[in-house]
N, C-alpha and C. Protein backbone atom coordinates (compact mmCIF):
# COMPACT_ATOMS: atom_id res chain seq x y z
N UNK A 1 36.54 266.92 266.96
CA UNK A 1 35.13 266.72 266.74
C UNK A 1 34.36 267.69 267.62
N UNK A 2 33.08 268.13 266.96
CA UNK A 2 32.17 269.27 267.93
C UNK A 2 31.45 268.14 268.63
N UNK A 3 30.77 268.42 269.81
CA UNK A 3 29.72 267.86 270.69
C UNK A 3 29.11 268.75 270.54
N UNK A 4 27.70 268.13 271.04
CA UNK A 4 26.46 269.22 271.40
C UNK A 4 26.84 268.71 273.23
N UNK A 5 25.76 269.33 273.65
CA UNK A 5 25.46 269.42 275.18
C UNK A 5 24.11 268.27 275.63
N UNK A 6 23.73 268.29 276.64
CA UNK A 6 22.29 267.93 277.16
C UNK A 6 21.72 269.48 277.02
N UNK A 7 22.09 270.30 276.96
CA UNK A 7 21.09 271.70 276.74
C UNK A 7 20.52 271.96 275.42
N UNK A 8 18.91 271.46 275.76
CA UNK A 8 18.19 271.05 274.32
C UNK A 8 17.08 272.17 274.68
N UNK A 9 16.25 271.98 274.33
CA UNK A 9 14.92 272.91 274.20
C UNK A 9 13.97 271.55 274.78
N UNK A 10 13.20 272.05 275.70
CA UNK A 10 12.39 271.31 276.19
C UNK A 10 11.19 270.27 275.19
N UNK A 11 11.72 269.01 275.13
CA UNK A 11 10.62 268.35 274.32
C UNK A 11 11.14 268.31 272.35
N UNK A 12 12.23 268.60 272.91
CA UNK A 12 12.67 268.69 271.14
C UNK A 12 14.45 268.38 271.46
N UNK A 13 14.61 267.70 271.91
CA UNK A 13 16.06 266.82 272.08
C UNK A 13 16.53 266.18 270.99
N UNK A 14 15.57 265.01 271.07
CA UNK A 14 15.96 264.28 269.31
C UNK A 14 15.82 264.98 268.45
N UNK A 15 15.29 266.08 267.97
CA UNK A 15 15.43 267.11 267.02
C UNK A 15 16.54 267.56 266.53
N UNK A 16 17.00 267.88 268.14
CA UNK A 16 18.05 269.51 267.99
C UNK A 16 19.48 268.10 267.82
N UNK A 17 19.48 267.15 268.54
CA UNK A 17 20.70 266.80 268.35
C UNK A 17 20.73 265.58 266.89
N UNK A 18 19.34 265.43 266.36
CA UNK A 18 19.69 265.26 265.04
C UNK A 18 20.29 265.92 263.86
N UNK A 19 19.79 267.38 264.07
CA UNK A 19 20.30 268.12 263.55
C UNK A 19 21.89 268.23 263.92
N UNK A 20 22.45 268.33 264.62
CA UNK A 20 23.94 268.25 265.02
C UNK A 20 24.41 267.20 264.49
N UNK A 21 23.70 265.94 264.50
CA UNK A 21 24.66 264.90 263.50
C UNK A 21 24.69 265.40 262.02
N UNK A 22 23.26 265.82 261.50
CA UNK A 22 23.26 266.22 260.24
C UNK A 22 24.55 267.51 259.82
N UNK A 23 24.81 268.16 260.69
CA UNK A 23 25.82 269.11 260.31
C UNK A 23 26.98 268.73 260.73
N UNK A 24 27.62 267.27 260.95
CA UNK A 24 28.20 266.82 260.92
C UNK A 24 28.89 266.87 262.65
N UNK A 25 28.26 267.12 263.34
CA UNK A 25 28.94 267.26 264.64
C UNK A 25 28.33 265.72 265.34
N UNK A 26 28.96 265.65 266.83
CA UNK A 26 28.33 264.57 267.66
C UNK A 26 27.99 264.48 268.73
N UNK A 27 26.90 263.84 269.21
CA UNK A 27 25.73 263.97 270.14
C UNK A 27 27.09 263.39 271.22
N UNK A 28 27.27 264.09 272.27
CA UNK A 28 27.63 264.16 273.28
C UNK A 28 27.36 263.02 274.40
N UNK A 29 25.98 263.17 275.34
CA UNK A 29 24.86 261.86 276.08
C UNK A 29 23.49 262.39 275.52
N UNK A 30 22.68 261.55 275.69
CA UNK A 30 21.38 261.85 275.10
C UNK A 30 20.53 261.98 276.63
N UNK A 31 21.32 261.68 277.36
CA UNK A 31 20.78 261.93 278.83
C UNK A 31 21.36 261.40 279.66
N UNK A 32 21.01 261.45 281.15
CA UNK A 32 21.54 261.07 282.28
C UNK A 32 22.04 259.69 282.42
N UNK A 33 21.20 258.80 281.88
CA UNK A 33 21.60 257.33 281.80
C UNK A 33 23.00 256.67 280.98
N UNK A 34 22.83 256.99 280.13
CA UNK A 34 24.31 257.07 279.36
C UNK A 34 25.79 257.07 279.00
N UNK A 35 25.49 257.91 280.00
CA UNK A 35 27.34 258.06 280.81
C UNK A 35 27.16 258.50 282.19
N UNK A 36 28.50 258.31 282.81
CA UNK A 36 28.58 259.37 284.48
C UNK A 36 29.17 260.49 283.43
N UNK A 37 29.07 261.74 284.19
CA UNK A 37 29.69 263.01 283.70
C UNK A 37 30.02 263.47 285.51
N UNK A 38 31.40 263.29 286.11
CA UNK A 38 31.24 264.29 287.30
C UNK A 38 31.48 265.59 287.14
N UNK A 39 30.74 266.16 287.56
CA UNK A 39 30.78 268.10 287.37
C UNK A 39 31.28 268.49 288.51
N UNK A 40 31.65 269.65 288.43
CA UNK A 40 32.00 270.50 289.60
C UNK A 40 31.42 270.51 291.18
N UNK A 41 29.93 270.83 290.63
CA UNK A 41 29.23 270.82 291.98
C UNK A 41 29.35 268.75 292.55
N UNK A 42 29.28 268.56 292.02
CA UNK A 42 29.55 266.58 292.45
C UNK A 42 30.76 266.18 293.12
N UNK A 43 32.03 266.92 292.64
CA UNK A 43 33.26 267.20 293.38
C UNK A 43 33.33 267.89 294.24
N UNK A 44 32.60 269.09 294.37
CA UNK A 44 32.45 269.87 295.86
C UNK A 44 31.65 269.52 296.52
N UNK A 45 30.96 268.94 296.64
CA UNK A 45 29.81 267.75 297.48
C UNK A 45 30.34 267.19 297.76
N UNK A 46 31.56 266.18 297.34
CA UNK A 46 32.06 265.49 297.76
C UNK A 46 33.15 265.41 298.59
N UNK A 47 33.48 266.94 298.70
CA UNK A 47 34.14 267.04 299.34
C UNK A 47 36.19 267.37 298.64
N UNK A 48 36.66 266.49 297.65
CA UNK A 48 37.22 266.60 296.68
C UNK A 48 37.07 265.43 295.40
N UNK A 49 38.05 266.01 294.37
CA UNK A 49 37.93 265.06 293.27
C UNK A 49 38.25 263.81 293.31
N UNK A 50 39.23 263.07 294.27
CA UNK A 50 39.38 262.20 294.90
C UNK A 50 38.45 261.60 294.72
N UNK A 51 37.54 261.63 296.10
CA UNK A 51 36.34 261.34 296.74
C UNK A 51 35.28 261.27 295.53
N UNK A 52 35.32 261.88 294.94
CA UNK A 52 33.86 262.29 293.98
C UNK A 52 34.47 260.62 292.70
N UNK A 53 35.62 260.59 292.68
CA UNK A 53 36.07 259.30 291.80
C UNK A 53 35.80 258.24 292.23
N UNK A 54 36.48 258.07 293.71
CA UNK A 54 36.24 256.83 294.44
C UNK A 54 35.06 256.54 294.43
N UNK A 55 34.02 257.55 295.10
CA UNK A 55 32.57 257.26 295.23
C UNK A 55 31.96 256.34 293.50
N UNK A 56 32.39 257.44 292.79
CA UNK A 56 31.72 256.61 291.40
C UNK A 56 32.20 255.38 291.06
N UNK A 57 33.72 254.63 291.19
CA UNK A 57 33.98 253.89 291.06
C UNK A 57 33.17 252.69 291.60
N UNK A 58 33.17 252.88 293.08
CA UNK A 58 32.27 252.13 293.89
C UNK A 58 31.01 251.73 293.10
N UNK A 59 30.33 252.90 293.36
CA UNK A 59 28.84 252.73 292.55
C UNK A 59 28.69 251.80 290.96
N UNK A 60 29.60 251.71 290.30
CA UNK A 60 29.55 251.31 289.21
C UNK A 60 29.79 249.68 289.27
N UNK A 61 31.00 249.44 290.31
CA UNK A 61 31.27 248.42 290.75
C UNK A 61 30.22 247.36 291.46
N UNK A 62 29.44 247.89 292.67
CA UNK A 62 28.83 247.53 293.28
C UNK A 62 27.25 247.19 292.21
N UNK A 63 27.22 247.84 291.30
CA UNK A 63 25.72 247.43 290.01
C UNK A 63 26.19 247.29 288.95
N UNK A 64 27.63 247.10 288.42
CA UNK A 64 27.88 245.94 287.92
C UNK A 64 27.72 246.41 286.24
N UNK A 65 28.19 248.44 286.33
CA UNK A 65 27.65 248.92 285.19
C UNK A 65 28.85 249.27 284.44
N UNK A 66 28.90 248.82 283.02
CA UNK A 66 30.02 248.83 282.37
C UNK A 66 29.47 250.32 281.41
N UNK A 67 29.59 251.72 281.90
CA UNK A 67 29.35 253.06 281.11
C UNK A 67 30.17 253.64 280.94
N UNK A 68 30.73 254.54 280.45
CA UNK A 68 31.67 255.89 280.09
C UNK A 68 31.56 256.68 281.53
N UNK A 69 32.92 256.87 281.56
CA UNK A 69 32.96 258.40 282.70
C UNK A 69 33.78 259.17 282.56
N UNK A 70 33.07 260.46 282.19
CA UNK A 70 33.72 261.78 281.93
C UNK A 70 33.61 262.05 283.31
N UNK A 71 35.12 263.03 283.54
CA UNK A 71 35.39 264.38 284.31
C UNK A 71 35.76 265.50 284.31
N UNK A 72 35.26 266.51 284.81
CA UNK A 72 35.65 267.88 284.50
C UNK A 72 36.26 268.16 285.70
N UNK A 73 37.94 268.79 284.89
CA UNK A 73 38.97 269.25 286.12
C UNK A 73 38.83 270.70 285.41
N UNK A 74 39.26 271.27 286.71
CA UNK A 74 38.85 272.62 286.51
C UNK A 74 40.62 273.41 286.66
N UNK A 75 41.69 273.20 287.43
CA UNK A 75 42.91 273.35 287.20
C UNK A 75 43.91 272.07 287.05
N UNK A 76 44.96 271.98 287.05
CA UNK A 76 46.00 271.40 286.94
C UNK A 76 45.98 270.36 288.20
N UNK A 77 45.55 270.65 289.52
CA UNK A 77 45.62 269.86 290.58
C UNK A 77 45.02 268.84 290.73
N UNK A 78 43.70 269.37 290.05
CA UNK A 78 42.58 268.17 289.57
C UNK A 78 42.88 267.55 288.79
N UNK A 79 43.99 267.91 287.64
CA UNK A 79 44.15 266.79 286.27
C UNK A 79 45.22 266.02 287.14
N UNK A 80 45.65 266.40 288.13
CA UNK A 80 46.97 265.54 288.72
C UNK A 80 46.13 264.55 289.33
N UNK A 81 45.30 264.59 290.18
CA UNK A 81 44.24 263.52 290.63
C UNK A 81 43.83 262.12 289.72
N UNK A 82 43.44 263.19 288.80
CA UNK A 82 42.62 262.15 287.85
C UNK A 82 43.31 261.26 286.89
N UNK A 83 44.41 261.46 286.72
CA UNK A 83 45.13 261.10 285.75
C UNK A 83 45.71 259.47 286.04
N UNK A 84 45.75 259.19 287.95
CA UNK A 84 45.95 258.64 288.25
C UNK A 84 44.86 257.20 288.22
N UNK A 85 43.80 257.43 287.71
CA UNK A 85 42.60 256.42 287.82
C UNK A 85 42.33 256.43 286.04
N UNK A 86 43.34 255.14 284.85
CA UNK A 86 43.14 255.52 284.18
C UNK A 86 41.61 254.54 283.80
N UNK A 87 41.13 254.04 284.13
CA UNK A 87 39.35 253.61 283.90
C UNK A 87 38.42 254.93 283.30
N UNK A 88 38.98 256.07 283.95
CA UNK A 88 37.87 257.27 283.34
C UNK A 88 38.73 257.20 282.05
N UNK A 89 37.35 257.53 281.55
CA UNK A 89 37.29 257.68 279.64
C UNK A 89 37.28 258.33 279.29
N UNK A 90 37.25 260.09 279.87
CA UNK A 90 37.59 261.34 279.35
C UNK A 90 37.37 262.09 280.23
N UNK A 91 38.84 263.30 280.16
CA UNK A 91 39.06 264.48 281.04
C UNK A 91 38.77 265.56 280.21
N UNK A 92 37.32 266.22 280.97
CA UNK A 92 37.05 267.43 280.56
C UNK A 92 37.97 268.86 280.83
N UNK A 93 38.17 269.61 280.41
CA UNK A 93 38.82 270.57 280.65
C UNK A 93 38.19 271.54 280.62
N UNK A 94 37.12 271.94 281.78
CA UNK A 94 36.09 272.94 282.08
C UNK A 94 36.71 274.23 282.84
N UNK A 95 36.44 275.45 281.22
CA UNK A 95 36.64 276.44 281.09
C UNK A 95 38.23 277.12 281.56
N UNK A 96 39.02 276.57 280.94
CA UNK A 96 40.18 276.65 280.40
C UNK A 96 40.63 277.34 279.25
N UNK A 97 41.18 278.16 279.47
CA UNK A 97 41.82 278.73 278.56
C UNK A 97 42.88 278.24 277.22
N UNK A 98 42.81 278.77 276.18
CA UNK A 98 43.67 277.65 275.25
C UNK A 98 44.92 277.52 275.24
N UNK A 99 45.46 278.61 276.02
CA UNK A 99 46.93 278.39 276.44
C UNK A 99 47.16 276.83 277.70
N UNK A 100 45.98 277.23 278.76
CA UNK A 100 46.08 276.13 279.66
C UNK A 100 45.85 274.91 278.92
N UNK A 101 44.60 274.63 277.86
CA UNK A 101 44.27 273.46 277.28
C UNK A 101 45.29 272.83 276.50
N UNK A 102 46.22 273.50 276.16
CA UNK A 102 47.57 273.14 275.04
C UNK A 102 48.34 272.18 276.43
N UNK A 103 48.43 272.76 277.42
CA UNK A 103 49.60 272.73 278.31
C UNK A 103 48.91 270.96 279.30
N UNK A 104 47.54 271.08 278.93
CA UNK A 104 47.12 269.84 279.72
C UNK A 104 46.90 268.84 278.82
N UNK A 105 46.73 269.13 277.92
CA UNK A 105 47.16 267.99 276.52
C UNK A 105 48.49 267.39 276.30
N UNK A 106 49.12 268.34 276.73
CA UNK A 106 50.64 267.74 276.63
C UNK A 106 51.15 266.99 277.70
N UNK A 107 50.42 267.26 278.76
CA UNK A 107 50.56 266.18 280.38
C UNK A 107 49.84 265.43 280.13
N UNK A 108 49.02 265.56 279.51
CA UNK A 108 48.03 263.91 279.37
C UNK A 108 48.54 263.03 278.72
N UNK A 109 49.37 263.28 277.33
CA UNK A 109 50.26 262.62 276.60
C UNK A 109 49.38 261.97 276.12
N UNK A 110 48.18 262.09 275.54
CA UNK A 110 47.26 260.98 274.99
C UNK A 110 46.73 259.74 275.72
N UNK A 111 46.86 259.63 277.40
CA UNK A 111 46.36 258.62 277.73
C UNK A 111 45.14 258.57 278.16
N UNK A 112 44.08 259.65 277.95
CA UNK A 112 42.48 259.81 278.08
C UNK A 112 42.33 260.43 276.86
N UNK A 113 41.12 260.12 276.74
CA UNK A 113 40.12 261.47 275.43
C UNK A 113 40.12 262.32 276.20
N UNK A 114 40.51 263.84 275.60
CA UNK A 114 40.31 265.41 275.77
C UNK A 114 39.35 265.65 275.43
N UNK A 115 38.34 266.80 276.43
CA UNK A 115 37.80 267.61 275.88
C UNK A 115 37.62 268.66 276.38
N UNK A 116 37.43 269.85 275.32
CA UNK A 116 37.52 271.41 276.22
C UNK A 116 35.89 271.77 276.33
N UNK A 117 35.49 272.66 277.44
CA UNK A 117 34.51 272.60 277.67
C UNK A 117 34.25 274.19 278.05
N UNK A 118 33.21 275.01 277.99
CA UNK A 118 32.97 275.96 278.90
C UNK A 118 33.30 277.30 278.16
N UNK A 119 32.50 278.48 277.56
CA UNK A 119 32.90 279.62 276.99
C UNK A 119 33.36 279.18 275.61
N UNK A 120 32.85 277.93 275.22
CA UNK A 120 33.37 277.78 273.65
C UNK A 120 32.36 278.34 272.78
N UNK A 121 32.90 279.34 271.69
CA UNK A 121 32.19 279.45 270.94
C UNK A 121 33.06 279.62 269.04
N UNK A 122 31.53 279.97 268.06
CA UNK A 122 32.37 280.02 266.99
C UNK A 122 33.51 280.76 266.74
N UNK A 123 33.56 282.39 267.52
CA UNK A 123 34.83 283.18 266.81
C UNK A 123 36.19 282.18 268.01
N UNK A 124 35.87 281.31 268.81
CA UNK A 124 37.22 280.56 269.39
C UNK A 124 37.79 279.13 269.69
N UNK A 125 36.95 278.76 268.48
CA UNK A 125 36.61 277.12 268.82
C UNK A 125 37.69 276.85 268.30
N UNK A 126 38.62 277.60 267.17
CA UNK A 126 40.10 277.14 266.26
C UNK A 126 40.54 276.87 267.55
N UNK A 127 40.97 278.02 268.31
CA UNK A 127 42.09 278.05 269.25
C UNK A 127 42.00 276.77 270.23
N UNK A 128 41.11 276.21 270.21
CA UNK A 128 40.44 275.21 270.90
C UNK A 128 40.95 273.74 270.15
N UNK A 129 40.57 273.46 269.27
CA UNK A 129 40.87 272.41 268.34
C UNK A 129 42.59 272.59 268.06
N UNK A 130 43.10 273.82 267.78
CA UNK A 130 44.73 273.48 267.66
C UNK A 130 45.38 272.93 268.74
N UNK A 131 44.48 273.55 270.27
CA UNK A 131 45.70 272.60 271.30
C UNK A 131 45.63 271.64 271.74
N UNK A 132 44.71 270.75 270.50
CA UNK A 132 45.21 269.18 270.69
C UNK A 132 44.14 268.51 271.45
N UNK A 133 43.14 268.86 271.62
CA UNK A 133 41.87 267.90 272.15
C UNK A 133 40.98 267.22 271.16
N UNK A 134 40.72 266.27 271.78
CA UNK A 134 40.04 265.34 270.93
C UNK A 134 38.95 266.09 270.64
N UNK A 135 38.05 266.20 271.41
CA UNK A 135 36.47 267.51 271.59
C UNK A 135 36.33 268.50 271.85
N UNK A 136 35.32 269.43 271.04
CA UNK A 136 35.43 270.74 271.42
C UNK A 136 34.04 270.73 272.19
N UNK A 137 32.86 270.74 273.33
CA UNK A 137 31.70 271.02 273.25
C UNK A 137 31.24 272.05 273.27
N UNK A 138 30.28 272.46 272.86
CA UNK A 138 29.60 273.82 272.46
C UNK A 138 27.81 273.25 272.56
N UNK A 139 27.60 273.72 273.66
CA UNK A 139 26.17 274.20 274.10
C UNK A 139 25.10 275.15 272.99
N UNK A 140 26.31 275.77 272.77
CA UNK A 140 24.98 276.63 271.69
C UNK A 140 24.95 276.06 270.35
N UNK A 141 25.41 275.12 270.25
CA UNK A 141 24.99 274.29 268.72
C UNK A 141 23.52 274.15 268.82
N UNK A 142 22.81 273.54 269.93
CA UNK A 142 21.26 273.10 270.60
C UNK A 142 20.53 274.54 270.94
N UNK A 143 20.98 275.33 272.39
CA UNK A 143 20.72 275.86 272.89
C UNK A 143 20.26 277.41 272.60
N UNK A 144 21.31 277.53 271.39
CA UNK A 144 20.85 279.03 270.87
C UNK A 144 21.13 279.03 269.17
N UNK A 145 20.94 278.14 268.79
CA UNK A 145 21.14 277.34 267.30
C UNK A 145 19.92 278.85 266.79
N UNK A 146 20.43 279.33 265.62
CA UNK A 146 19.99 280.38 264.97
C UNK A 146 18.98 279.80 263.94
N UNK A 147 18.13 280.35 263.46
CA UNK A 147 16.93 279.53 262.54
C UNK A 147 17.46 280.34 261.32
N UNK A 148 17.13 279.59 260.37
CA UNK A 148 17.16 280.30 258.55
C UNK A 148 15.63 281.33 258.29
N UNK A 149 15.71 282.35 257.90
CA UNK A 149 15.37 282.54 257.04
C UNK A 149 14.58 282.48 255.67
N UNK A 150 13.77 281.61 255.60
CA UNK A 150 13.15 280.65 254.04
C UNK A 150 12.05 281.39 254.20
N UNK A 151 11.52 280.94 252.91
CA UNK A 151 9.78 280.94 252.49
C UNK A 151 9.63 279.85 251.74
N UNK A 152 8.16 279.98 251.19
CA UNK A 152 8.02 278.73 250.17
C UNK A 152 7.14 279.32 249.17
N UNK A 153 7.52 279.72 248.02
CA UNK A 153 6.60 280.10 247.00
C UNK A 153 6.22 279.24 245.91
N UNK A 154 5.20 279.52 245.56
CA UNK A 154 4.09 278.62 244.50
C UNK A 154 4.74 279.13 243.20
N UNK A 155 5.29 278.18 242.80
CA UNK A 155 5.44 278.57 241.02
C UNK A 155 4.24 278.10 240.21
């Protein structure tokens, strides 16, 4: 399945990611509230991916919030981390190559949702979808989405 991103055009969100359902793709979060997503910089703040898990676990625990949590591992060391806390609901695979993405699909063995993330685009999204992830996301479905062409003439 394609995702869109949170990278919308300012003030036209529900637009752009209606349009993405209409072309058959799926809205990703519609915002911050929605899901946790830990990113990179949230794991290096924290010091490691570890830490950046534990911390969220806590937090969710302590207010009692039953949401989705995506993570983005960025090599193999990080998917070794994460793999171990299976409560998260999907391991991102941010900016990975499709040789690596084949190879971390096959260590995951299906026990999280996949998704590849980062430098996806149309001429490489196949290579992306053959090695076995559930999601492909692509930012520029929203972000740099190309306009048609039309007119409207009076018959």
């Amino acid at each position: 399945k394609i995702l869109d991103t949170r990278k919308t055009t300012p003030g036209f969100r529900y637009p752009e990611k209606w349009a993405v359902l209409i072309g058959g793709g799926v809205n990703h979060r519609m915002g911050l509230f929605d899901a946790i997503l830990i990113k990179d910089n949230h794991i290096d703040s924290c010091g490691s991916i570890e830490n950046a898990i534990v911390s969220t676990k806590d937090y969710l625990d302590q207010n009692n919030l039953k949401i989705p949590v995506y993570i983005e591992v960025r090599n193999k060391e990080e998917l070794d981390e994460v793999i171990k806390h299976n409560w998260i609901d999907r391991i991102i695979l941010d900016n990975m190559s499709p040789v690596e993405t084949k190879e971390s699909v096959s260590f995951i063995q299906g026990s999280f949702q996949v998704e590849s993330s980062g430098n996806i685009n149309e001429k490489n999204i196949l290579e992306y979808a053959e090695a076995g992830v559930d999601f492909v996301s692509m930012g520029s479905i929203t972000h740099s989405a190309s306009i048609i062409d039309m007119s409207i003439i009076k018959v």
